[in-house]
C-alpha atoms as a PDB file:
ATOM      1  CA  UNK A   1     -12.096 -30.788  28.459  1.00  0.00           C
ATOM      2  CA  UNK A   2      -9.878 -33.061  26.495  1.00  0.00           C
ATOM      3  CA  UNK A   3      -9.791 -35.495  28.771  1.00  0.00           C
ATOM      4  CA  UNK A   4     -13.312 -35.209  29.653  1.00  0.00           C
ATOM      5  CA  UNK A   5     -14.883 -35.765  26.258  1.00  0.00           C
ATOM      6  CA  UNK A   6     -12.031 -37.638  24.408  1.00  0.00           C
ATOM      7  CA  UNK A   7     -11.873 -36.961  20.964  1.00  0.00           C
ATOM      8  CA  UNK A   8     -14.908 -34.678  18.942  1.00  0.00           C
ATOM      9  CA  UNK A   9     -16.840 -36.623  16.549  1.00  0.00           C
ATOM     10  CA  UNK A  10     -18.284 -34.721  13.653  1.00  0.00           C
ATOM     11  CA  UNK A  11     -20.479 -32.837  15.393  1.00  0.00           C
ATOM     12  CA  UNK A  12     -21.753 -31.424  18.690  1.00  0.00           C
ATOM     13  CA  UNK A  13     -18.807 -30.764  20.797  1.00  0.00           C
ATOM     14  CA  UNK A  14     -16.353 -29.931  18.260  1.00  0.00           C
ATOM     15  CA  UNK A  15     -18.765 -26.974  16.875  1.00  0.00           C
ATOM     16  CA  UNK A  16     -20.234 -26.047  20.715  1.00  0.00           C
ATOM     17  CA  UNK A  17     -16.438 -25.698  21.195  1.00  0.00           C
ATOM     18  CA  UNK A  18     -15.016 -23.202  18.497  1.00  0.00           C
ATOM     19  CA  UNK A  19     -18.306 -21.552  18.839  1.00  0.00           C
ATOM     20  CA  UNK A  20     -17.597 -20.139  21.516  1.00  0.00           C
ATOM     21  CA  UNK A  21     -19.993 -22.132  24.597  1.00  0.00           C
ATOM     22  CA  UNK A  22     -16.930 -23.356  26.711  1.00  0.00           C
ATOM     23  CA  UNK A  23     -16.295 -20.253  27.867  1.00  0.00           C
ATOM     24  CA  UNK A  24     -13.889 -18.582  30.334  1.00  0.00           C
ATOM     25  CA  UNK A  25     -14.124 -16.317  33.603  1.00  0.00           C
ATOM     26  CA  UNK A  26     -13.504 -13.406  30.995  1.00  0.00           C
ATOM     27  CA  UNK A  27     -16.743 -13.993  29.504  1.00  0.00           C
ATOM     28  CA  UNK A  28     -18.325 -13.087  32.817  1.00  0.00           C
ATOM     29  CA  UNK A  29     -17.729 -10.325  34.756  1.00  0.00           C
ATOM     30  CA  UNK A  30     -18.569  -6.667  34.300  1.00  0.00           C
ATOM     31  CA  UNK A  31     -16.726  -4.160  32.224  1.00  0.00           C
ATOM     32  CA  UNK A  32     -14.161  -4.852  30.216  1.00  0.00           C
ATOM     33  CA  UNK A  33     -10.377  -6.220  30.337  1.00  0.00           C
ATOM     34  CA  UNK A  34      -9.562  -8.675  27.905  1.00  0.00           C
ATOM     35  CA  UNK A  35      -7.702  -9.832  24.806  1.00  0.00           C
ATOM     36  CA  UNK A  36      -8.049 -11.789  21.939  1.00  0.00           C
ATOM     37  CA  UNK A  37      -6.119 -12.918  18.846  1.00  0.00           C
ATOM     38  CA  UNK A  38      -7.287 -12.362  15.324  1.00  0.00           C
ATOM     39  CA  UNK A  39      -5.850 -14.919  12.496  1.00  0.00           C
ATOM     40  CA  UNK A  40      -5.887 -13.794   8.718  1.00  0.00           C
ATOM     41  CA  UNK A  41      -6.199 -16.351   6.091  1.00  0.00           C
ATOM     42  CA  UNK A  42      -4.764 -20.001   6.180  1.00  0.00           C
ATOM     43  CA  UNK A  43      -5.822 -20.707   2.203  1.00  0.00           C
ATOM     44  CA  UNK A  44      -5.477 -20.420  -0.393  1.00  0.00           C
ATOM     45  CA  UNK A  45      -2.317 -22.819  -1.247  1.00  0.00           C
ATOM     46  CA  UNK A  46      -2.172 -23.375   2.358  1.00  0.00           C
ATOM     47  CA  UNK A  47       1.429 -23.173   4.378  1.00  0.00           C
ATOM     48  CA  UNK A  48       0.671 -26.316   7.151  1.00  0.00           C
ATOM     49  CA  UNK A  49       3.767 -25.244   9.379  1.00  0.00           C
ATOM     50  CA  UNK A  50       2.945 -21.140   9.165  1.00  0.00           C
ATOM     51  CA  UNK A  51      -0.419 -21.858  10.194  1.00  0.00           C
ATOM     52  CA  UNK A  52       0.637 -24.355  13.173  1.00  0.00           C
ATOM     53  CA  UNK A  53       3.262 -21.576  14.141  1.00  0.00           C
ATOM     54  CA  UNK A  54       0.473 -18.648  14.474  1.00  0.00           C
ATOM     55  CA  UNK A  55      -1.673 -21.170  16.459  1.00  0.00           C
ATOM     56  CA  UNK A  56       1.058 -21.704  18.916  1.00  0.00           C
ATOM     57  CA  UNK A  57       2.307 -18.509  19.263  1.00  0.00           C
ATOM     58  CA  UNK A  58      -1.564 -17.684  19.820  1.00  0.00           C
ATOM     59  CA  UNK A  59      -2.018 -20.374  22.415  1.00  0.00           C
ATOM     60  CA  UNK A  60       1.101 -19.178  24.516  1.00  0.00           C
ATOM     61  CA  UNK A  61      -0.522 -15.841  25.067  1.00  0.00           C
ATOM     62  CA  UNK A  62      -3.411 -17.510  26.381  1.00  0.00           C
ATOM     63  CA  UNK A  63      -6.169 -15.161  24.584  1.00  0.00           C
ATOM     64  CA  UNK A  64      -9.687 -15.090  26.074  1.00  0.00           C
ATOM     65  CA  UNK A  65     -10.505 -16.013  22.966  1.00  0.00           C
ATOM     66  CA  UNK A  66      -9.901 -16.500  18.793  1.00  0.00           C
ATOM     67  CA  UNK A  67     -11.396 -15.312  15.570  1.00  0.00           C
ATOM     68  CA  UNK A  68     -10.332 -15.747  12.299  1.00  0.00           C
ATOM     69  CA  UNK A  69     -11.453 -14.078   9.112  1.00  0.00           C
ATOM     70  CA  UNK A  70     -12.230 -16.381   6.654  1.00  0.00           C
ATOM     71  CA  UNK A  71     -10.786 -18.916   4.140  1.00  0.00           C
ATOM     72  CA  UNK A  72      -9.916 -21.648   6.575  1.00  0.00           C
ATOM     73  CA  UNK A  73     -10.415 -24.659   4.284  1.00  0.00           C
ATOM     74  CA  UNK A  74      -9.415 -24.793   0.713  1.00  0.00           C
ATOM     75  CA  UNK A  75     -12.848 -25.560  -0.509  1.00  0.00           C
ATOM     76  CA  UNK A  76     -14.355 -24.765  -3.788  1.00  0.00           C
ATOM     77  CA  UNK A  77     -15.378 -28.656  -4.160  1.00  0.00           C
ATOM     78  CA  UNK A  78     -18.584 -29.541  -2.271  1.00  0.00           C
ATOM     79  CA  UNK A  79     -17.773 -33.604  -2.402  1.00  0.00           C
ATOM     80  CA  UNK A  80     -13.960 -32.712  -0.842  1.00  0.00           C
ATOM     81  CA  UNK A  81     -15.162 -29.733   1.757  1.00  0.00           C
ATOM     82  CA  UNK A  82     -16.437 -32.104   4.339  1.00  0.00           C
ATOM     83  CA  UNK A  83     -13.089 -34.337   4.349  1.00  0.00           C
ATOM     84  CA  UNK A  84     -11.032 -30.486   4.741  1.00  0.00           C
ATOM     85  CA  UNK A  85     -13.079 -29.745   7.775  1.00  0.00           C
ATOM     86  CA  UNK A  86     -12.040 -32.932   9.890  1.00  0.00           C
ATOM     87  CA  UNK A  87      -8.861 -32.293   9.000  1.00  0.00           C
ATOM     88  CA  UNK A  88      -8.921 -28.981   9.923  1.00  0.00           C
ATOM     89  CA  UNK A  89     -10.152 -30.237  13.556  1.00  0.00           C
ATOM     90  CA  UNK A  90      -7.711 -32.481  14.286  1.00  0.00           C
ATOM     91  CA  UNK A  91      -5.265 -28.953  14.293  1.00  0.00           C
ATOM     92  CA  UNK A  92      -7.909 -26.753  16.436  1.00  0.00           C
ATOM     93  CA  UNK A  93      -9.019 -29.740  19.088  1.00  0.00           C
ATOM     94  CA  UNK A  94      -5.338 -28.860  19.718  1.00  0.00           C
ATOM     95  CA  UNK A  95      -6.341 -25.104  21.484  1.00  0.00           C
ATOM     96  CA  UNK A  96      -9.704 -25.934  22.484  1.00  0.00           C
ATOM     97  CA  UNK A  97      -8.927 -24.314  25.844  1.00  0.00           C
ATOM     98  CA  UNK A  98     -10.390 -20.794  24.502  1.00  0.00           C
ATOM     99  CA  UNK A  99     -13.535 -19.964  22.214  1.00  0.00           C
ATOM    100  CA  UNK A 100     -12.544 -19.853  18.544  1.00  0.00           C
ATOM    101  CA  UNK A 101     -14.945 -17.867  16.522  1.00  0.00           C
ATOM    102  CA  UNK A 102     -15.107 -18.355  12.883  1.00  0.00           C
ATOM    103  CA  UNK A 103     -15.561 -15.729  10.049  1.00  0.00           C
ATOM    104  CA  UNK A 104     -16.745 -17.183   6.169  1.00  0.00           C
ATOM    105  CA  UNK A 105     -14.428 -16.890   3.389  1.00  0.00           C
ATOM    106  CA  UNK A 106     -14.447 -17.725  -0.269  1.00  0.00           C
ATOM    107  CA  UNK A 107     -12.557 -20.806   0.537  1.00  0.00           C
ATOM    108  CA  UNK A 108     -15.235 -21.935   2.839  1.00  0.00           C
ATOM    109  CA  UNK A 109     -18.491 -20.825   1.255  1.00  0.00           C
ATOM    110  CA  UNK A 110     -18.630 -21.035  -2.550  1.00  0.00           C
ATOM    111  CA  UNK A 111     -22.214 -23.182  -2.518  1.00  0.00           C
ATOM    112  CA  UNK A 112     -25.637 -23.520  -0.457  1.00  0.00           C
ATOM    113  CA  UNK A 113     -24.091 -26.898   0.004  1.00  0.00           C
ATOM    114  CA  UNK A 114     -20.503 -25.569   1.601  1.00  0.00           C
ATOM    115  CA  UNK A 115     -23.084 -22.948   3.779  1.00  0.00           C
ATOM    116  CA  UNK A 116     -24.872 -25.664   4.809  1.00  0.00           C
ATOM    117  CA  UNK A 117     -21.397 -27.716   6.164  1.00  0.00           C
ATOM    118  CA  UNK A 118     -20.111 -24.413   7.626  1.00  0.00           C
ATOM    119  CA  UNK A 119     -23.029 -23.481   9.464  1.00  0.00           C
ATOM    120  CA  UNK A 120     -22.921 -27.098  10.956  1.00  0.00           C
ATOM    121  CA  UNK A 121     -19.129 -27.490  11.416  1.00  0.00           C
ATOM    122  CA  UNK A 122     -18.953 -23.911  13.076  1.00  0.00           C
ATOM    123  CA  UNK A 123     -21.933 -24.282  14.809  1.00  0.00           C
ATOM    124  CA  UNK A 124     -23.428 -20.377  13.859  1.00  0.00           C
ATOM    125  CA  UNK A 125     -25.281 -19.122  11.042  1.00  0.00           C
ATOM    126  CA  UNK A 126     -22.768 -17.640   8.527  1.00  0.00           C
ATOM    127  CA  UNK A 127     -23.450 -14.226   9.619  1.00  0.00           C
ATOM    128  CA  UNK A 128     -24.190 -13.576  13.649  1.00  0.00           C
ATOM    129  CA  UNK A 129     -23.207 -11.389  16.689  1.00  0.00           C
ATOM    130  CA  UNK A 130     -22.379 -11.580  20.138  1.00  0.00           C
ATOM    131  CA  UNK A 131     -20.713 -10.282  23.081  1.00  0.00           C
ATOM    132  CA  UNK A 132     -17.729 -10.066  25.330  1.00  0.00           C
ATOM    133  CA  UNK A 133     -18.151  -8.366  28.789  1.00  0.00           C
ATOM    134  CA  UNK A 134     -20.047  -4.768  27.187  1.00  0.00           C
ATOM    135  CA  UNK A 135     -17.968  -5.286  24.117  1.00  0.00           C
ATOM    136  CA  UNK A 136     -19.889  -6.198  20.694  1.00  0.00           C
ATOM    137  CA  UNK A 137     -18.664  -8.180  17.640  1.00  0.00           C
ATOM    138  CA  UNK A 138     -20.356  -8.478  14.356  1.00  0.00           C
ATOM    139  CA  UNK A 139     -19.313 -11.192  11.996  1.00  0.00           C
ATOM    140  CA  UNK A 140     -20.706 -10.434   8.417  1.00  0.00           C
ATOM    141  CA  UNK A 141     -20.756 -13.017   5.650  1.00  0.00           C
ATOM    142  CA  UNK A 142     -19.537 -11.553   2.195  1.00  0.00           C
ATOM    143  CA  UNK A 143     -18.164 -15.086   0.974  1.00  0.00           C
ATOM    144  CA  UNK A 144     -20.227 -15.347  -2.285  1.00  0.00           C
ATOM    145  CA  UNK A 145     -20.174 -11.581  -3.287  1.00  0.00           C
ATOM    146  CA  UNK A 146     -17.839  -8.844  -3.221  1.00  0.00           C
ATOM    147  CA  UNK A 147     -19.482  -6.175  -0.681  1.00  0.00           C
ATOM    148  CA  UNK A 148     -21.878  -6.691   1.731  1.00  0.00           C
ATOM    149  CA  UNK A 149     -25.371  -7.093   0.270  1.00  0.00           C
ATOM    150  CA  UNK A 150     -28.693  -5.857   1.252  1.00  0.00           C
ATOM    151  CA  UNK A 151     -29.770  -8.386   3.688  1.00  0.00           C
ATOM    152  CA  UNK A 152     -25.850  -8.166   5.747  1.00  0.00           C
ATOM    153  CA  UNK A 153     -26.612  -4.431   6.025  1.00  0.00           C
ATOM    154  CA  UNK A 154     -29.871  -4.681   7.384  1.00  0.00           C
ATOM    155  CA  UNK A 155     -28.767  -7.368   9.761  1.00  0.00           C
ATOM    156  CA  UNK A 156     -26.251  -5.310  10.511  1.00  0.00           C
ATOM    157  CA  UNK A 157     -28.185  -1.505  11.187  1.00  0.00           C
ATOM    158  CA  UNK A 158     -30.634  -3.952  13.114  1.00  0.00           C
ATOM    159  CA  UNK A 159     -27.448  -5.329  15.109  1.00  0.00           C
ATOM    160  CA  UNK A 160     -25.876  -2.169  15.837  1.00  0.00           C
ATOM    161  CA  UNK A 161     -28.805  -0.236  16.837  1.00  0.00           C
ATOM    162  CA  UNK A 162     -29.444  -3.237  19.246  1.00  0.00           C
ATOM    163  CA  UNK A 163     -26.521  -3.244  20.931  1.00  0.00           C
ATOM    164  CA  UNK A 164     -25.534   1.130  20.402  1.00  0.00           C
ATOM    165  CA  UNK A 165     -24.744   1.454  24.029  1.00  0.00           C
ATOM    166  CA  UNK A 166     -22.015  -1.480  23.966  1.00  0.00           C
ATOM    167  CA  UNK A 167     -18.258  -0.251  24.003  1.00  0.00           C
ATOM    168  CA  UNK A 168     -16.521  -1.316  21.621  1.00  0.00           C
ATOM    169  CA  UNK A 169     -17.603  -2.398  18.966  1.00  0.00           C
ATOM    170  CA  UNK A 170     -15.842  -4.801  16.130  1.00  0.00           C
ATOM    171  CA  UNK A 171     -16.981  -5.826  12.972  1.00  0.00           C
ATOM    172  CA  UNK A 172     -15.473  -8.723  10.912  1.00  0.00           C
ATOM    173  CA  UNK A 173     -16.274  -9.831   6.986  1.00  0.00           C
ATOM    174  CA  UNK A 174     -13.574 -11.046   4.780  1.00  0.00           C
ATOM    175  CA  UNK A 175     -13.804  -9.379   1.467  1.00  0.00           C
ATOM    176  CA  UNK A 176     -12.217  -5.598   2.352  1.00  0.00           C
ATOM    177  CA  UNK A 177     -14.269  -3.696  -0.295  1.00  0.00           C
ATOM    178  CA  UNK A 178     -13.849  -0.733   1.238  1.00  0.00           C
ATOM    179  CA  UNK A 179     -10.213  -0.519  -0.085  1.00  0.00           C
ATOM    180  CA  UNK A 180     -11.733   0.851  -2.934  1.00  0.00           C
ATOM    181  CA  UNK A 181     -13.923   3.756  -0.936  1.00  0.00           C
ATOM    182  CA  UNK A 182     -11.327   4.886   1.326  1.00  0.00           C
ATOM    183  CA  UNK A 183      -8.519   4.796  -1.144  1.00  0.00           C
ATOM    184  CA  UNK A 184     -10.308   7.324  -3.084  1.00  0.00           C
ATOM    185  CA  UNK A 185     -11.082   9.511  -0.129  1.00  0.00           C
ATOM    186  CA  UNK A 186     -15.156   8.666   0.097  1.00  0.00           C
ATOM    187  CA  UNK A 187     -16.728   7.663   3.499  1.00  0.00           C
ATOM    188  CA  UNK A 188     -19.767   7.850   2.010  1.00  0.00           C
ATOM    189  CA  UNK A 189     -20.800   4.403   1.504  1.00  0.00           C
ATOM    190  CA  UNK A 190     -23.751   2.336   3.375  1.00  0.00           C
ATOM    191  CA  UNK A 191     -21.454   0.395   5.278  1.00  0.00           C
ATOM    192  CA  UNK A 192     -19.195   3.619   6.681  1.00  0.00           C
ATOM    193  CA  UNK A 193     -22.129   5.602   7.480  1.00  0.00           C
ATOM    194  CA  UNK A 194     -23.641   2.606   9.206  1.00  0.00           C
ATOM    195  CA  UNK A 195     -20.011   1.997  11.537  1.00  0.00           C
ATOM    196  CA  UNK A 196     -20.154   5.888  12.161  1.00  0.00           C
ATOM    197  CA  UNK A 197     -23.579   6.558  13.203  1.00  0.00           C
ATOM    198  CA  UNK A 198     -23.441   3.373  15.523  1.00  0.00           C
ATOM    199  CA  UNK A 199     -19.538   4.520  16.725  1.00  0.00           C
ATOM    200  CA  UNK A 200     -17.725   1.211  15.737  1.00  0.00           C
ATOM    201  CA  UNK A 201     -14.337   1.430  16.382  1.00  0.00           C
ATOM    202  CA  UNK A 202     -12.782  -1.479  13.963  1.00  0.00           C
ATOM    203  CA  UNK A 203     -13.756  -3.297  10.944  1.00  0.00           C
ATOM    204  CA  UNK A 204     -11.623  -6.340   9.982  1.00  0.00           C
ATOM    205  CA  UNK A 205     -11.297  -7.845   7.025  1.00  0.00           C
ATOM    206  CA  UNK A 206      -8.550 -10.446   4.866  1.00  0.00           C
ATOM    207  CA  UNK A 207      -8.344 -12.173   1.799  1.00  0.00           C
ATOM    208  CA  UNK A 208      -5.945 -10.173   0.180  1.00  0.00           C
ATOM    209  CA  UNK A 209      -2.888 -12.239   1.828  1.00  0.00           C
ATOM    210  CA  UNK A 210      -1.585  -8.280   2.238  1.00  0.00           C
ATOM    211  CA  UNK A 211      -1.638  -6.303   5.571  1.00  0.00           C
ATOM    212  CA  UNK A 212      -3.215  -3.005   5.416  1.00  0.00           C
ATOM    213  CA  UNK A 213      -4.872  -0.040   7.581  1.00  0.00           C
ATOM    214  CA  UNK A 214      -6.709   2.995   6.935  1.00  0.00           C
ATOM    215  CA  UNK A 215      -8.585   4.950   9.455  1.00  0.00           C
ATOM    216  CA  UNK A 216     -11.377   7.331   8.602  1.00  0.00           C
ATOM    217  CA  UNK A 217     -12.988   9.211  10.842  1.00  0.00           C
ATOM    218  CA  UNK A 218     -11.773   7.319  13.615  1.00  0.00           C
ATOM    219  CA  UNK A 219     -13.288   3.847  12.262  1.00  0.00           C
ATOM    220  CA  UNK A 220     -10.289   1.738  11.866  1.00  0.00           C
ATOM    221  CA  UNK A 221      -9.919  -0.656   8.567  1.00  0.00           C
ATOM    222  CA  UNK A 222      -7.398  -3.374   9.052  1.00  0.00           C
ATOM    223  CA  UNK A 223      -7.087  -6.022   6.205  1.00  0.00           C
ATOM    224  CA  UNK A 224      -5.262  -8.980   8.028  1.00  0.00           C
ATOM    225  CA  UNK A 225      -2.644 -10.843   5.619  1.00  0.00           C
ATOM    226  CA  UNK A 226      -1.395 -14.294   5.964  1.00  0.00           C
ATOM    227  CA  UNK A 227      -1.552 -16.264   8.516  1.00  0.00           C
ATOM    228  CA  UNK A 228      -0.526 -19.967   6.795  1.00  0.00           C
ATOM    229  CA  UNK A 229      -1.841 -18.767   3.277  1.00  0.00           C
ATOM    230  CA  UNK A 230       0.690 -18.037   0.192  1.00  0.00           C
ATOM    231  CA  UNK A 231       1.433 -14.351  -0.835  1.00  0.00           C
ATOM    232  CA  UNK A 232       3.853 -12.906  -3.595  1.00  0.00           C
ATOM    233  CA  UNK A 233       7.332 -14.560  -3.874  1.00  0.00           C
ATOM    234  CA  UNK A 234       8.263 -12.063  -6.149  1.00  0.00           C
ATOM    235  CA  UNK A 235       9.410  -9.639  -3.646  1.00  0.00           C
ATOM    236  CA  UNK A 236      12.582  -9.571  -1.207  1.00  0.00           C
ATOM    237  CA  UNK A 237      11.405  -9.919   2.708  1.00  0.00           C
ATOM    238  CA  UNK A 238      12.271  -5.867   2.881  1.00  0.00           C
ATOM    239  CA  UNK A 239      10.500  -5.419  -0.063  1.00  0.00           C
ATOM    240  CA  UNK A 240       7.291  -8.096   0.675  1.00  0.00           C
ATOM    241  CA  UNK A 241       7.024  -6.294   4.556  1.00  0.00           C
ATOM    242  CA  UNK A 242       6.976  -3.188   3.108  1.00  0.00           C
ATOM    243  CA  UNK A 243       3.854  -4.291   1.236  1.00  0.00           C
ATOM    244  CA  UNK A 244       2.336  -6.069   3.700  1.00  0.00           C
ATOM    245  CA  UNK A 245       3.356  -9.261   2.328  1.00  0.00           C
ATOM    246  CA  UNK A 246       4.250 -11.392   5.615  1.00  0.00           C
ATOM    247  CA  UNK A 247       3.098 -13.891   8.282  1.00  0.00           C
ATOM    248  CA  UNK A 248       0.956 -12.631  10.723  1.00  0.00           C
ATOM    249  CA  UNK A 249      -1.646 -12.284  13.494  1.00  0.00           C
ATOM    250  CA  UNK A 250      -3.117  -9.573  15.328  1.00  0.00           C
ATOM    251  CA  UNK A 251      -3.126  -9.716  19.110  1.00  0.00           C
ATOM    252  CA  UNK A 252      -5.883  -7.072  20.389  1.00  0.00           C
ATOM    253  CA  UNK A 253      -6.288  -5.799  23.866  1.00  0.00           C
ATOM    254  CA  UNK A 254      -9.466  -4.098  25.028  1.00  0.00           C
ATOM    255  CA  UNK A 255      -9.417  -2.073  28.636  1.00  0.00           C
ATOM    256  CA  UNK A 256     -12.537  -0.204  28.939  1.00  0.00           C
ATOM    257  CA  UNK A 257     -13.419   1.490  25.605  1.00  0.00           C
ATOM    258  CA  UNK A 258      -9.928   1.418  24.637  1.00  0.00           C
ATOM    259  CA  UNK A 259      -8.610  -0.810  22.163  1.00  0.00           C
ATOM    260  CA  UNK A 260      -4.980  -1.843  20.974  1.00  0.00           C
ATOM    261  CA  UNK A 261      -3.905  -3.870  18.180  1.00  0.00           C
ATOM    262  CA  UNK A 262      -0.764  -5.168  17.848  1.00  0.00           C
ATOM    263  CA  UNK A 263       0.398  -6.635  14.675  1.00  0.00           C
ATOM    264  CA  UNK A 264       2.653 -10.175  15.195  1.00  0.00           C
ATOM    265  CA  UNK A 265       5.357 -10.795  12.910  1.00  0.00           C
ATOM    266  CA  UNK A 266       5.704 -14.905  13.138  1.00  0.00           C
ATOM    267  CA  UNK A 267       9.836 -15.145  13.387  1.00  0.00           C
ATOM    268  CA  UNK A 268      11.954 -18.026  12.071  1.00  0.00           C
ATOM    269  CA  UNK A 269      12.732 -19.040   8.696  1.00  0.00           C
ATOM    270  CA  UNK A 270       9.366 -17.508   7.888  1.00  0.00           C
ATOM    271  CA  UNK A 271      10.062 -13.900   8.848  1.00  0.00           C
ATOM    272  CA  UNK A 272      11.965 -11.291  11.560  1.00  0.00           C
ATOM    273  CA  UNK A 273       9.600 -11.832  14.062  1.00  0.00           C
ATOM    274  CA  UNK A 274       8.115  -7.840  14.243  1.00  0.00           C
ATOM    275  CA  UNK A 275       5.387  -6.573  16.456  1.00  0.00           C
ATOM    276  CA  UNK A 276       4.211  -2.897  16.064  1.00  0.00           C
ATOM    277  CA  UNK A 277       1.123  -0.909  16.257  1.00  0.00           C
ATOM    278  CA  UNK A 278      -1.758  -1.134  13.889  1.00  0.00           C
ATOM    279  CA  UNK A 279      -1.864   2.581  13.207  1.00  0.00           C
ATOM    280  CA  UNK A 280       1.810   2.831  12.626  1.00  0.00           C
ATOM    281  CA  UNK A 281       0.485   1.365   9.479  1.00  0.00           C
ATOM    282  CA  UNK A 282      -1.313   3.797   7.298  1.00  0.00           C
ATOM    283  CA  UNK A 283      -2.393   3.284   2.920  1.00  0.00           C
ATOM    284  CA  UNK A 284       0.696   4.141   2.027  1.00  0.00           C
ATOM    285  CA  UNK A 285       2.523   1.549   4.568  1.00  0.00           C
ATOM    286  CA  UNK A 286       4.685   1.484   7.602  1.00  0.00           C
ATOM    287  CA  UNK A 287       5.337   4.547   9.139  1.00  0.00           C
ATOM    288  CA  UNK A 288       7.907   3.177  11.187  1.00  0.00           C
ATOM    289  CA  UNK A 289      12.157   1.717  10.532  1.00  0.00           C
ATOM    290  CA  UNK A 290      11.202  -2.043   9.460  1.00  0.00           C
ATOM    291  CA  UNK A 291      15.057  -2.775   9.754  1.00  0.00           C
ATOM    292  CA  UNK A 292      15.562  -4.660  13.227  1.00  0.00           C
ATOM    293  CA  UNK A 293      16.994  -1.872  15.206  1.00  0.00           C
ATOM    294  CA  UNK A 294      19.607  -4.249  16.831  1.00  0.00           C
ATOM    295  CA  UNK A 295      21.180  -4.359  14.196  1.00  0.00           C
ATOM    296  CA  UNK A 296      22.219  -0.344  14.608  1.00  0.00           C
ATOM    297  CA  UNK A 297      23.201  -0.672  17.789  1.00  0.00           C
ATOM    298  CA  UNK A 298      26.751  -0.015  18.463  1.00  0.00           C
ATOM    299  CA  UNK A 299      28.804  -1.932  20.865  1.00  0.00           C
ATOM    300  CA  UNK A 300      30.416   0.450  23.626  1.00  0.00           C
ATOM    301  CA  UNK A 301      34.467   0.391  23.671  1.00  0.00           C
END
């Protein structure tokens, strides 16, 4: 495609591509068999070689496609946000070989002006839907308010019931208000009863810069961490992956109605280079050895 259309100006191709219209044979056939990458935040205070490291990891899997979700530009200055977005697509022309879907952040939406840019740059309204094979995906825009307000919900009941006989079914915001919900027990909130009645079977959110996972009545709630933005220094790596505080991606696989997410570790200087299940991850952390279990092995004499 590269060599087809030659570099993407500040429009058309550039947003038809992350968007999601280039698509690939996955995007096609019946059923479902397929995987795709999720990327937490790359602001705020941005890490430039974290973020280039998820992307290529990402890219050497060869996904069938990308989301992220939110906080992809710095932002918060309207006569700035337009220079942050070319910059950001001289990084993603890079891995325009698969559909890169985009979720709003605070980062990215803090004005009807920064909407405005996103909605162009991205090529979707801030909040929209669509579908993989008979799976469904749901991105929800919660950028400019802390839960999901009354228009999101009914766009999103309308959504659901629309698509109730699609298997699986994902939905993506960034703001993960429901920390506060499920952390005191309740499912009883519009947005649970919603994902139960309609049987979604993840909601993802990020901003925190903090992995976590809760699961409640078989809905799971991931909060993605970093994936190029900063989190506490304050904390050892032990202590910091114990807490979620580490570079990361999810890499999710979806056979039938099943679904798997795997959480990536990125290695090097930045980390151990980990991958484990998403529920081996509960509120209260991992429920798994985080030591690298090489290092236990004994030699035979």
């Amino acid at each position: 495609m590269r060599r087809k259309f030659g570099f993407w100006g500040a429009g058309v191709l550039f947003a038809l591509a992350v968007a999601g219209f280039f698509s690939g044979p996955a995007f096609s056939r019946g059923g479902n068999d397929f995987h795709f990458a999720v990327l937490g935040d790359r602001t705020g205070s941005a890490m430039p070689q974290i973020y280039g490291r998820v992307w290529r990891e990402v890219a050497m899997l060869s996904p069938d496609f990308a989301i992220n979700i939110g906080d992809t530009i710095q932002g918060g200055d309207d006569a700035r946000a337009e220079t942050e977005w070319q910059e950001l697509r001289a990084i993603l022309r890079k891995y325009a070989s698969f559909p890169f879907y985009f979720t709003p952040g605070n980062h990215d939406i803090w004005s009807d002006k920064s909407r405005e840019l996103f909605e162009r740059e991205t090529g979707r309204r801030s909040f929209y839907s669509f579908n993989v094979q008979d799976a469904h995906f749901t991105v929800l825009d919660n950028s400019r308010t802390l839960d999901l307000d009354e228009e999101q919900l009914k766009f999103l009941e309308k959504d659901l019931r629309r698509n109730r006989h699609r298997r699986p079914k994902f939905i993506f915001f960034h703001k993960p208000y429901w920390v506060v919900f499920l952390k005191a027990g309740s499912g009883e909130f519009p947005l649970h009863r919603l994902a139960r009645q309609y049987g979604v079977d993840q909601i993802i959110s990020g901003h925190g810069h903090q992995f976590m996972r809760i699961e409640r009545d078989g809905i799971g709630y991931v909060a993605l961490g970093s994936s190029g933005a900063h989190f506490r220094r304050d904390l050892t790596p032990a202590e910091g992956f114990e807490k979620g505080a580490f570079y990361h991606f999810a890499w999710v696989r979806v056979k039938g109605a099943k679904v798997q997410v795997t959480i990536k570790e990125i290695g090097g200087p930045a980390g151990q280079g980990r991958m484990f299940r998403a529920e081996d991850w509960d509120a209260d952390g991992p429920k798994f050895d985080t030591a690298d279990p090489a290092l236990k092995d004994e030699p035979e004499t």
